[in-house]
PDB file of N, CA and C in Angstrom:
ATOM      1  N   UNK A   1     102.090  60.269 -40.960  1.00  0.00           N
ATOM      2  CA  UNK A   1     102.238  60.331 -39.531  1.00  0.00           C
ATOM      3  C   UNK A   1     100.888  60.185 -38.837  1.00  0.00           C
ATOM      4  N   UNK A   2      99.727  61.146 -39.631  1.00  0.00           N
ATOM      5  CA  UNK A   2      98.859  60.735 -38.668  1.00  0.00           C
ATOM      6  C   UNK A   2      98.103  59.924 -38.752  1.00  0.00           C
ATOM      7  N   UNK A   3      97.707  58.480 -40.007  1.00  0.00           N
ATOM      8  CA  UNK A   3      98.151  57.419 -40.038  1.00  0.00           C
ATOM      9  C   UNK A   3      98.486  56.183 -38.713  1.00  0.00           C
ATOM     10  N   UNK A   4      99.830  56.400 -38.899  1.00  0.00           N
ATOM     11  CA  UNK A   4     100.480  55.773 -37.920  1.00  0.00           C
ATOM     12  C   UNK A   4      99.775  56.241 -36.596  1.00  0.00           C
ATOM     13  N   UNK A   5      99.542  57.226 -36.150  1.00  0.00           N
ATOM     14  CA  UNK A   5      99.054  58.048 -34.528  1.00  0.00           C
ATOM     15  C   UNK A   5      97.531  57.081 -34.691  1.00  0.00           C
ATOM     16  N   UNK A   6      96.785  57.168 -35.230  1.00  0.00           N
ATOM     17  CA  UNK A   6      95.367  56.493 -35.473  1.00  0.00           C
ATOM     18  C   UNK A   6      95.647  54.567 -35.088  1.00  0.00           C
ATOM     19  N   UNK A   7      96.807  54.057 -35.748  1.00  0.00           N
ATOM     20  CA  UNK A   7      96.849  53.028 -36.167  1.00  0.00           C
ATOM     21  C   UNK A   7      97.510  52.756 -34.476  1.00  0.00           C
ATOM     22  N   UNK A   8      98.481  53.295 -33.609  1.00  0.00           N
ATOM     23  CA  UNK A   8      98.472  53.160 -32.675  1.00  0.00           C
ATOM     24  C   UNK A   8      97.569  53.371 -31.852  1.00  0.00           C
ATOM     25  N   UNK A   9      96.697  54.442 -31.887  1.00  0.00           N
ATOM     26  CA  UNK A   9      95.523  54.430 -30.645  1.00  0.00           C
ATOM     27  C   UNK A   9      94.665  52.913 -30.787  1.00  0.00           C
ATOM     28  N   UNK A  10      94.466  52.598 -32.432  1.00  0.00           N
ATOM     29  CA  UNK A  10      93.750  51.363 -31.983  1.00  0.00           C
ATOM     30  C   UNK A  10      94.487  50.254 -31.314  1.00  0.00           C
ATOM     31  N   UNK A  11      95.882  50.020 -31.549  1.00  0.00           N
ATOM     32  CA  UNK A  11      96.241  49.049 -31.224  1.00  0.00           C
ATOM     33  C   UNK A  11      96.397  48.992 -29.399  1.00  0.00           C
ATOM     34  N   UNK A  12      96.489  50.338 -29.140  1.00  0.00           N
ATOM     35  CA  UNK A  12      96.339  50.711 -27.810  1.00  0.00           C
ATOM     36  C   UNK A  12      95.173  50.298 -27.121  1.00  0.00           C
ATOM     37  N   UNK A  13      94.054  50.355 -27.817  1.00  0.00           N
ATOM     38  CA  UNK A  13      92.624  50.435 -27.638  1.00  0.00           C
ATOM     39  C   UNK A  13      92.412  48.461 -27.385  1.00  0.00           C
ATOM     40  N   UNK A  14      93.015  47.712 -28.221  1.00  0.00           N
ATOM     41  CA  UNK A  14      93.069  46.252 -28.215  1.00  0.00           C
ATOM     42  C   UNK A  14      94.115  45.888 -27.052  1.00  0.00           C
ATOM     43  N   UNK A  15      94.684  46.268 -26.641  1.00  0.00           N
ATOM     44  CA  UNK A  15      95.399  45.960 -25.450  1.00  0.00           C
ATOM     45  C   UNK A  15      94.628  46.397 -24.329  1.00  0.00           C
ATOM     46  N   UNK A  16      94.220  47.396 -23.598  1.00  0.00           N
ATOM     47  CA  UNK A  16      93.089  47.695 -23.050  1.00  0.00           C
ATOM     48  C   UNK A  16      92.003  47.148 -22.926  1.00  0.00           C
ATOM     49  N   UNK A  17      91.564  46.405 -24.014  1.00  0.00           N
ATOM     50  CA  UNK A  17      90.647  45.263 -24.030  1.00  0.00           C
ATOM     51  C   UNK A  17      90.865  43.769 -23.464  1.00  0.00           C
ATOM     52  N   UNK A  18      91.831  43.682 -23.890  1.00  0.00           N
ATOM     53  CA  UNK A  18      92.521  42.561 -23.937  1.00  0.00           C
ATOM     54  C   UNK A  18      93.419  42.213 -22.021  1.00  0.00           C
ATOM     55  N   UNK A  19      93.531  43.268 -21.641  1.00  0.00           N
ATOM     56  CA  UNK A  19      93.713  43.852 -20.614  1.00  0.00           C
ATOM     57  C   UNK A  19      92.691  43.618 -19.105  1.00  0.00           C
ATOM     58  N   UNK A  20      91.775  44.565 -19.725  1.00  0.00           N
ATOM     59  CA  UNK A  20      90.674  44.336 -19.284  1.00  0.00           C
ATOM     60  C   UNK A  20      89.947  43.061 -19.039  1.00  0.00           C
ATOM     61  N   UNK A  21      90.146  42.037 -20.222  1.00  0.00           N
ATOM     62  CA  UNK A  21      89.919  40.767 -20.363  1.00  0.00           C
ATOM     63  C   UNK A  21      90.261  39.892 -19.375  1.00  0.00           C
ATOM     64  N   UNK A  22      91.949  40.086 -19.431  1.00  0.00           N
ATOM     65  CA  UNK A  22      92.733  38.772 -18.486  1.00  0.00           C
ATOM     66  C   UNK A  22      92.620  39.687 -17.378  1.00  0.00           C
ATOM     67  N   UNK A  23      92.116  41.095 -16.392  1.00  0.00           N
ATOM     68  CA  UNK A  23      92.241  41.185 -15.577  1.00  0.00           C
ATOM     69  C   UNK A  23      91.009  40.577 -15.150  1.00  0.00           C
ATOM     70  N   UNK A  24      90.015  40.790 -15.400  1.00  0.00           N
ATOM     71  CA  UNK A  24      88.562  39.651 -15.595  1.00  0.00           C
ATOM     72  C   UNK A  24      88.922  38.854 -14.605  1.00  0.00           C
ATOM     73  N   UNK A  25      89.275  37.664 -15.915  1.00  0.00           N
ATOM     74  CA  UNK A  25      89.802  36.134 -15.516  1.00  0.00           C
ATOM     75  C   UNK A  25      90.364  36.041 -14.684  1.00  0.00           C
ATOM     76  N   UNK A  26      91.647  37.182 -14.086  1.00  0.00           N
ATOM     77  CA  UNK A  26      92.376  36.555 -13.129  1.00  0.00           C
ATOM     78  C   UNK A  26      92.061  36.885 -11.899  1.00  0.00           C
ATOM     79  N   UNK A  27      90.596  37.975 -12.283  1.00  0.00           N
ATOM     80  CA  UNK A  27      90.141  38.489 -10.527  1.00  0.00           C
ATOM     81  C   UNK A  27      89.092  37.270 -10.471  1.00  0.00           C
ATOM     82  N   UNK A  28      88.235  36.778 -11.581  1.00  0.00           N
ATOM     83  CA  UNK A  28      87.455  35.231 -11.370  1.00  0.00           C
ATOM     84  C   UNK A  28      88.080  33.912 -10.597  1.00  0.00           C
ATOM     85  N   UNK A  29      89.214  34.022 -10.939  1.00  0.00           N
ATOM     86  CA  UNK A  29      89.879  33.060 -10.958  1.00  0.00           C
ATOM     87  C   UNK A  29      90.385  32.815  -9.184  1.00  0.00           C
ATOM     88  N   UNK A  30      90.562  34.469  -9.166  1.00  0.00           N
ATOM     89  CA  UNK A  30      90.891  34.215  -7.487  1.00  0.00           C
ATOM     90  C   UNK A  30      89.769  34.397  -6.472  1.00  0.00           C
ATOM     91  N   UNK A  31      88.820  34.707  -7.261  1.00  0.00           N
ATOM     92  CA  UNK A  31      87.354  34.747  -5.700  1.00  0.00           C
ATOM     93  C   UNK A  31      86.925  33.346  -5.933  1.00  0.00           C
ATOM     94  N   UNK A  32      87.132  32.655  -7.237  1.00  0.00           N
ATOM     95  CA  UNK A  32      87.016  31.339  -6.772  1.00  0.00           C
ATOM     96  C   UNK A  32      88.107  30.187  -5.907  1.00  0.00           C
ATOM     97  N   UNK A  33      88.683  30.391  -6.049  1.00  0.00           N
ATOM     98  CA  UNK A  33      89.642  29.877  -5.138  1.00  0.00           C
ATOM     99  C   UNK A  33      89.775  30.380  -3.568  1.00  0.00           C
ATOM    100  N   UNK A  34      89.415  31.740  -3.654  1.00  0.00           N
ATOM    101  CA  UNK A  34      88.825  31.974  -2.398  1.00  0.00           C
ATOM    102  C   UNK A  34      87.873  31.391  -1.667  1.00  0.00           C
ATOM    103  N   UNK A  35      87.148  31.399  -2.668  1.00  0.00           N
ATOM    104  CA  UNK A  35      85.490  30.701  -2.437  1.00  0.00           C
ATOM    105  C   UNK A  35      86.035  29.139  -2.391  1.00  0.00           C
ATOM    106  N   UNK A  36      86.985  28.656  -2.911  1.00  0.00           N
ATOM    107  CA  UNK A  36      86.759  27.195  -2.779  1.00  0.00           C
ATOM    108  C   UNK A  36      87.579  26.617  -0.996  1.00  0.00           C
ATOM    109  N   UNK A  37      88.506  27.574  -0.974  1.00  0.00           N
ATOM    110  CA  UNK A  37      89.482  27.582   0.579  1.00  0.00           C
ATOM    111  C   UNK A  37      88.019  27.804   1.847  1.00  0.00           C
ATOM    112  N   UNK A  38      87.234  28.812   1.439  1.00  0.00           N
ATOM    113  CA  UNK A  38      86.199  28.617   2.651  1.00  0.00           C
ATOM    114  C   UNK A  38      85.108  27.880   2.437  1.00  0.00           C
ATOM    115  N   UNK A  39      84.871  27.098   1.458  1.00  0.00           N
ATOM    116  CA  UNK A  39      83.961  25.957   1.234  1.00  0.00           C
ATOM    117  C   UNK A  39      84.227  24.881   1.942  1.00  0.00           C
ATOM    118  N   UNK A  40      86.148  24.752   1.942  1.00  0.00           N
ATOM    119  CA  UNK A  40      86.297  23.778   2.402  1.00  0.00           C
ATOM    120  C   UNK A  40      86.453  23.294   3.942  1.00  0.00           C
ATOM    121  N   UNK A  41      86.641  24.922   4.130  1.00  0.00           N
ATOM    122  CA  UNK A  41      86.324  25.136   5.537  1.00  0.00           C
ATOM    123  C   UNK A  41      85.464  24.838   6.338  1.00  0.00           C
ATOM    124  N   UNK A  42      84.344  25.575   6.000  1.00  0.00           N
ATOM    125  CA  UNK A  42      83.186  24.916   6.196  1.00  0.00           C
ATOM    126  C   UNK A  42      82.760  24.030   6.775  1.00  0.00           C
ATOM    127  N   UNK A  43      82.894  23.453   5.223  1.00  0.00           N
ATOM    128  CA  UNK A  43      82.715  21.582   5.163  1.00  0.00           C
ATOM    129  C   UNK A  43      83.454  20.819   6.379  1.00  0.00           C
ATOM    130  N   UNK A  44      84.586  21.098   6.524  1.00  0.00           N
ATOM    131  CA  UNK A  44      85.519  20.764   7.699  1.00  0.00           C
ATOM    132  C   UNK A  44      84.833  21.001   9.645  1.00  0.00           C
ATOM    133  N   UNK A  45      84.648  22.485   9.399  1.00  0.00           N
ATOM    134  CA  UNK A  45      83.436  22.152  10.760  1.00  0.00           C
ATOM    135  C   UNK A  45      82.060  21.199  10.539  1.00  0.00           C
ATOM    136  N   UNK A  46      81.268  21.704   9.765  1.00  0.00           N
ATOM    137  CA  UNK A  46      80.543  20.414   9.619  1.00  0.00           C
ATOM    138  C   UNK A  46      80.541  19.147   9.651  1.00  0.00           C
ATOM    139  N   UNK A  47      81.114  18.381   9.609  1.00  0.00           N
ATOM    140  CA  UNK A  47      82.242  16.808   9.863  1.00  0.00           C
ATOM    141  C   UNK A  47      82.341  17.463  11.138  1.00  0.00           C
ATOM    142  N   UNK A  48      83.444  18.400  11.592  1.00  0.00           N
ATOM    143  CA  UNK A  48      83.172  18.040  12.652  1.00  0.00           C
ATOM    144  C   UNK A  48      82.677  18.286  14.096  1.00  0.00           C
ATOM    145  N   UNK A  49      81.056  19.050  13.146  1.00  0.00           N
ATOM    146  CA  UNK A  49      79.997  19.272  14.862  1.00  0.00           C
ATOM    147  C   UNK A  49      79.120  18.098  14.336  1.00  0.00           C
ATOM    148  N   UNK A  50      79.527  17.275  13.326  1.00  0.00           N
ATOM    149  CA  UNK A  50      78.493  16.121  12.907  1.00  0.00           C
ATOM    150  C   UNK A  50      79.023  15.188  13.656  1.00  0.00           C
ATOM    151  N   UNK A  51      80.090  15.035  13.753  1.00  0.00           N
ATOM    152  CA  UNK A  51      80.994  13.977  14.781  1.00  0.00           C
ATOM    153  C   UNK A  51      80.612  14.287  16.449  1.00  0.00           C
ATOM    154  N   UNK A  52      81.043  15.231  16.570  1.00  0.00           N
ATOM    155  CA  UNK A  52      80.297  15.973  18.572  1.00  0.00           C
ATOM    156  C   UNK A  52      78.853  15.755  18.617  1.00  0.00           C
ATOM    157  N   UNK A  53      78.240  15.923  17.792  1.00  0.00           N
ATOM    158  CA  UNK A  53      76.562  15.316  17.534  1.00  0.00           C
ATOM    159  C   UNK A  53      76.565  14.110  18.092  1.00  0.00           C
ATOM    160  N   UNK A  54      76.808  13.358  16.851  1.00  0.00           N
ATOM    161  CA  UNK A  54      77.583  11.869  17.494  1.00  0.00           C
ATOM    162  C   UNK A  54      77.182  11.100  18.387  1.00  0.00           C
ATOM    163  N   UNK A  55      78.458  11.867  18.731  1.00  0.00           N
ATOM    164  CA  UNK A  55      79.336  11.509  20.197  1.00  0.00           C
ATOM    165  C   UNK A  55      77.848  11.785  21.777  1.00  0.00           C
ATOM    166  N   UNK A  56      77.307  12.888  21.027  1.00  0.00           N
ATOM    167  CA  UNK A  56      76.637  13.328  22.489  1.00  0.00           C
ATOM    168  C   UNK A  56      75.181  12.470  22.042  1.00  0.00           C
ATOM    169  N   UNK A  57      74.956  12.323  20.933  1.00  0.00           N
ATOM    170  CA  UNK A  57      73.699  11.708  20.986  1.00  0.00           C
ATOM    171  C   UNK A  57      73.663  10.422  21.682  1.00  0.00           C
ATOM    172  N   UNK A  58      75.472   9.330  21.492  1.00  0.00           N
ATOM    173  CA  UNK A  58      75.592   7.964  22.014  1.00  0.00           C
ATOM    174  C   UNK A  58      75.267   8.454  23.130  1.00  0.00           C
ATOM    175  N   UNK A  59      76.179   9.642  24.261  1.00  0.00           N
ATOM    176  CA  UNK A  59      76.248   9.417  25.262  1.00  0.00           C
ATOM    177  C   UNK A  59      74.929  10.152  26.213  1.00  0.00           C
ATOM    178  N   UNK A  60      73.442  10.583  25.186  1.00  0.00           N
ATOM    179  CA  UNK A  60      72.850  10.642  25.668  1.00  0.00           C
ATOM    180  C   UNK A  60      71.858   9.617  26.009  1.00  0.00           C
ATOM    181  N   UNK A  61      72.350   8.475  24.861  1.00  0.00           N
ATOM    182  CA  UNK A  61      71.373   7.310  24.867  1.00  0.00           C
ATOM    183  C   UNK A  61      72.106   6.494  26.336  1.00  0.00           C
ATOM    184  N   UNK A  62      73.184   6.639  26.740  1.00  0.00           N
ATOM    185  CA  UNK A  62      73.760   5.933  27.865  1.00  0.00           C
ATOM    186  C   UNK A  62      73.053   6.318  29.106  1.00  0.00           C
ATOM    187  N   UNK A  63      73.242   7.785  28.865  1.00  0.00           N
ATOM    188  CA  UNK A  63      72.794   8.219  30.657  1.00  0.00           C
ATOM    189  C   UNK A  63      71.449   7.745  30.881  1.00  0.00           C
ATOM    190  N   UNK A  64      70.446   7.886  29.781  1.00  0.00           N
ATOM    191  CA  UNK A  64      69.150   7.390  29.789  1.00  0.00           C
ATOM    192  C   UNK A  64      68.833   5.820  30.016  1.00  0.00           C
ATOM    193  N   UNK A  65      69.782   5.304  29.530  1.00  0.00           N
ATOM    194  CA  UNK A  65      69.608   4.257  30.211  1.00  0.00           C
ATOM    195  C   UNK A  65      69.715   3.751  31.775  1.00  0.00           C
ATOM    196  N   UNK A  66      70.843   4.723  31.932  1.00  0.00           N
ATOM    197  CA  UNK A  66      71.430   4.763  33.454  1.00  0.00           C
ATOM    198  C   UNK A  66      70.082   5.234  34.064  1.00  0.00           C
ATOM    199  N   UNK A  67      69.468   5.991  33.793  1.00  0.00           N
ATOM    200  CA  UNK A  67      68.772   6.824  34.431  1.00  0.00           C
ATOM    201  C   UNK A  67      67.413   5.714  34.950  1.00  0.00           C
ATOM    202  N   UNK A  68      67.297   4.968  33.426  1.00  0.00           N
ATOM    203  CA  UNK A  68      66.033   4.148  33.429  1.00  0.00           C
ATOM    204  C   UNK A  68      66.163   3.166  34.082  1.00  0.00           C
ATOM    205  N   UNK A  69      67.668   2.462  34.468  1.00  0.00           N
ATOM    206  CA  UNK A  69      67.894   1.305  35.731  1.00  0.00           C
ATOM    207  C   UNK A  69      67.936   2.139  36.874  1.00  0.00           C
ATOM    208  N   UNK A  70      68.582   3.418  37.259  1.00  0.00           N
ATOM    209  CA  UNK A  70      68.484   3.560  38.401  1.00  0.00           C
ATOM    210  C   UNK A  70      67.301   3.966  38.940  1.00  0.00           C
ATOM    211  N   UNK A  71      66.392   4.086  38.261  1.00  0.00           N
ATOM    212  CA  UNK A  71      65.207   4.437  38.392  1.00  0.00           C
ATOM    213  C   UNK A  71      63.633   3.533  39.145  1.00  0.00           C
ATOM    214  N   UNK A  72      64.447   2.519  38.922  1.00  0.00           N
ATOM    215  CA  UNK A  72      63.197   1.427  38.349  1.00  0.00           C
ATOM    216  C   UNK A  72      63.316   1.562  39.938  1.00  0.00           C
ATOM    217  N   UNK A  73      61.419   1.497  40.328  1.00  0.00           N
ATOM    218  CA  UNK A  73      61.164   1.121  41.552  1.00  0.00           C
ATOM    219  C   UNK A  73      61.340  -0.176  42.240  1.00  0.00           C
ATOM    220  N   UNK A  74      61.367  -1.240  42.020  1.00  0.00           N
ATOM    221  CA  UNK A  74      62.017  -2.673  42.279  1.00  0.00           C
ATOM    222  C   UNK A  74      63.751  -1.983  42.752  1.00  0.00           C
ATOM    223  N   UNK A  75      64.274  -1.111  42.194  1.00  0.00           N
ATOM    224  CA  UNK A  75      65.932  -1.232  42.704  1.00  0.00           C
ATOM    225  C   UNK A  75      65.835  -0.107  44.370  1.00  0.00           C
ATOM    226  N   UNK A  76      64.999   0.845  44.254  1.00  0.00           N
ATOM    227  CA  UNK A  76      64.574   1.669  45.094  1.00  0.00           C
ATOM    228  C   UNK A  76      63.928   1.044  46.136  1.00  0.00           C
ATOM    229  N   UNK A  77      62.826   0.331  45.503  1.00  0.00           N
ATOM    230  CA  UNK A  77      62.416  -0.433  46.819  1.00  0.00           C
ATOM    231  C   UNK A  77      63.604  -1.569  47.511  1.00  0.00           C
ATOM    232  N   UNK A  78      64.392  -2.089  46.975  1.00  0.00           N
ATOM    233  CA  UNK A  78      65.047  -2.947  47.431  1.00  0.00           C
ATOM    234  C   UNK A  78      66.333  -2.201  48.570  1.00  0.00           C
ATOM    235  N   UNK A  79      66.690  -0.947  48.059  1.00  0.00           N
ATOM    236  CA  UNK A  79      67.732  -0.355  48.967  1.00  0.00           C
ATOM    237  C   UNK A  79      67.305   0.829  49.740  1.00  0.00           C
ATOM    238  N   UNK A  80      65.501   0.314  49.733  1.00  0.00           N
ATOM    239  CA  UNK A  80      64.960   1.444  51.278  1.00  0.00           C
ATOM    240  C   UNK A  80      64.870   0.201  52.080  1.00  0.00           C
ATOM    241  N   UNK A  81      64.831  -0.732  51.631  1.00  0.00           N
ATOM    242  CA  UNK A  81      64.707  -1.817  52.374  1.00  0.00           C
ATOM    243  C   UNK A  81      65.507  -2.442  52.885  1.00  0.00           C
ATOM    244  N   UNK A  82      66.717  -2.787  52.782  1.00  0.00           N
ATOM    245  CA  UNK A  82      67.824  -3.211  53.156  1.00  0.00           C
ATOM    246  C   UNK A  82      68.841  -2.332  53.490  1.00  0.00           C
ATOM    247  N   UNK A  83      68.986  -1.345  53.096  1.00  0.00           N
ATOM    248  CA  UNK A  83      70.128  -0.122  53.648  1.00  0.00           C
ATOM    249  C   UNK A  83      69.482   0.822  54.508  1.00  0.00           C
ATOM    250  N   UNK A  84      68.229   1.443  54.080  1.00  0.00           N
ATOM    251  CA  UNK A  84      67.347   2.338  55.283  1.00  0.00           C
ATOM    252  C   UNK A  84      66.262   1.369  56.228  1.00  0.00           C
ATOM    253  N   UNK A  85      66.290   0.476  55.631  1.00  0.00           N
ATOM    254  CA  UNK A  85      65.353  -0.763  56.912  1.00  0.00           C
ATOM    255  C   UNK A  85      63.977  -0.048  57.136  1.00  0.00           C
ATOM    256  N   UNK A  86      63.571  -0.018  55.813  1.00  0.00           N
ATOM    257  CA  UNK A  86      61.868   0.608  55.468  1.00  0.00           C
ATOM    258  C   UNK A  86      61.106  -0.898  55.001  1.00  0.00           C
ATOM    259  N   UNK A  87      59.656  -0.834  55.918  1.00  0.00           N
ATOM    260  CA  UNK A  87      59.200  -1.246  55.128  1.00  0.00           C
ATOM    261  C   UNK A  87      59.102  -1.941  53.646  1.00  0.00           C
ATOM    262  N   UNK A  88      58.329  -2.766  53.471  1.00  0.00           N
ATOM    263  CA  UNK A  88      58.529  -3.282  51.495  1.00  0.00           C
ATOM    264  C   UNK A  88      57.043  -2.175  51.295  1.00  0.00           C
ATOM    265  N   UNK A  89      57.119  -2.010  49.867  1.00  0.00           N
ATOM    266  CA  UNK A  89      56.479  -0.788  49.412  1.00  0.00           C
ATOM    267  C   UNK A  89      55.296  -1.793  48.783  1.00  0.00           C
ATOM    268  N   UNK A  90      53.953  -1.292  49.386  1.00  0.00           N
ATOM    269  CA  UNK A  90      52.513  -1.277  48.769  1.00  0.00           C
ATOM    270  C   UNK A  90      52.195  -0.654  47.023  1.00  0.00           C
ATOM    271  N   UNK A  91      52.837  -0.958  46.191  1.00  0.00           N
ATOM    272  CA  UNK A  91      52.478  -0.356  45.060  1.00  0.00           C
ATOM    273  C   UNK A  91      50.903  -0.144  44.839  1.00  0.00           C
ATOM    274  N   UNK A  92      49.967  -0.505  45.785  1.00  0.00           N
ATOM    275  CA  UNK A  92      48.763  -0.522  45.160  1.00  0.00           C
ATOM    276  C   UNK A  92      48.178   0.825  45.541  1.00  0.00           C
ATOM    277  N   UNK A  93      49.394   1.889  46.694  1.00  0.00           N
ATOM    278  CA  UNK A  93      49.205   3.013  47.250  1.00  0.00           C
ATOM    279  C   UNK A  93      49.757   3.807  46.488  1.00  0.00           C
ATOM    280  N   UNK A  94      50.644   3.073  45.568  1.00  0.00           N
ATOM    281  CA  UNK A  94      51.884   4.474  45.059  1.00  0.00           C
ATOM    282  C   UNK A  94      51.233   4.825  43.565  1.00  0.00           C
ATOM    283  N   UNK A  95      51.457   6.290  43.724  1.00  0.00           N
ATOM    284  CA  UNK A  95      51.079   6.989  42.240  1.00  0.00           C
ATOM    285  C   UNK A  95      52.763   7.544  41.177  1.00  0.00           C
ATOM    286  N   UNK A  96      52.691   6.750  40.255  1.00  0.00           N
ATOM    287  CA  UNK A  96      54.022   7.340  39.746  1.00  0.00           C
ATOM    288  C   UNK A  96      53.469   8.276  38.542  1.00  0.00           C
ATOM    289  N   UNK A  97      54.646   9.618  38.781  1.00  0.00           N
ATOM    290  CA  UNK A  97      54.345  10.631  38.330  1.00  0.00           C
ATOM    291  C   UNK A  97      55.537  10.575  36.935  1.00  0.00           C
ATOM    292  N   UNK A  98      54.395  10.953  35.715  1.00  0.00           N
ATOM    293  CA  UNK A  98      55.334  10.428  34.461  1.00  0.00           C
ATOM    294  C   UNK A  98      56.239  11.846  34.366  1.00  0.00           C
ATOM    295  N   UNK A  99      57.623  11.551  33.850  1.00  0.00           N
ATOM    296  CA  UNK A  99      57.765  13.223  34.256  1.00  0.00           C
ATOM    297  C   UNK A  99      58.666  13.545  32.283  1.00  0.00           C
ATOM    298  N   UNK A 100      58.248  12.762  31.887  1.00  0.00           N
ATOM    299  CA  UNK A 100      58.246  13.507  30.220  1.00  0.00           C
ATOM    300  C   UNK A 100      57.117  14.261  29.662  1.00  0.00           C
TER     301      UNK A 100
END
């Protein structure tokens, strides 16, 4: 009998192990898959504030352009001149102020 009582604690003792083992694996198993659901997440905003990047970098190269035709003194001088009925402009008086 006590034999047998010995011969069960070990086998008890290998299940417990064994136990221990696949609970391991199957808690590995799910923080990676955890880990792989918010990786992919992630990745998913990234795409897409890389896309709104983009988007705002084109439409900053636009306004700048806008900015750089509406700007130009030739278009200014031409519509103080014809819409406000100024004078034509002496550039050899005017100081332009760089403003970058």
């Amino acid at each position: 009998m006590r034999e047998l009582v010995i011969e069960l604690k070990k086998d008890l003792s290998y299940v417990k192990k064994y136990t221990y083992f696949w609970g391991f694996i199957l808690f590995m198993a799910a923080a990676m898959v955890l880990y792989n659901q918010y990786y992919f997440h992630v990745d998913k905003q990234i795409v897409e504030l890389t896309k709104i990047k983009n988007q705002l970098t084109a439409e900053k190269l636009i306004l700048q352009k806008t900015i750089s035709r509406l700007s130009s003194p030739e278009r200014i001088g031409r519509i103080a001149k014809q819409k406000l009925k100024m004078d034509t402009v002496d550039y050899s008086r005017v100081h332009f102020i760089d403003t970058k």
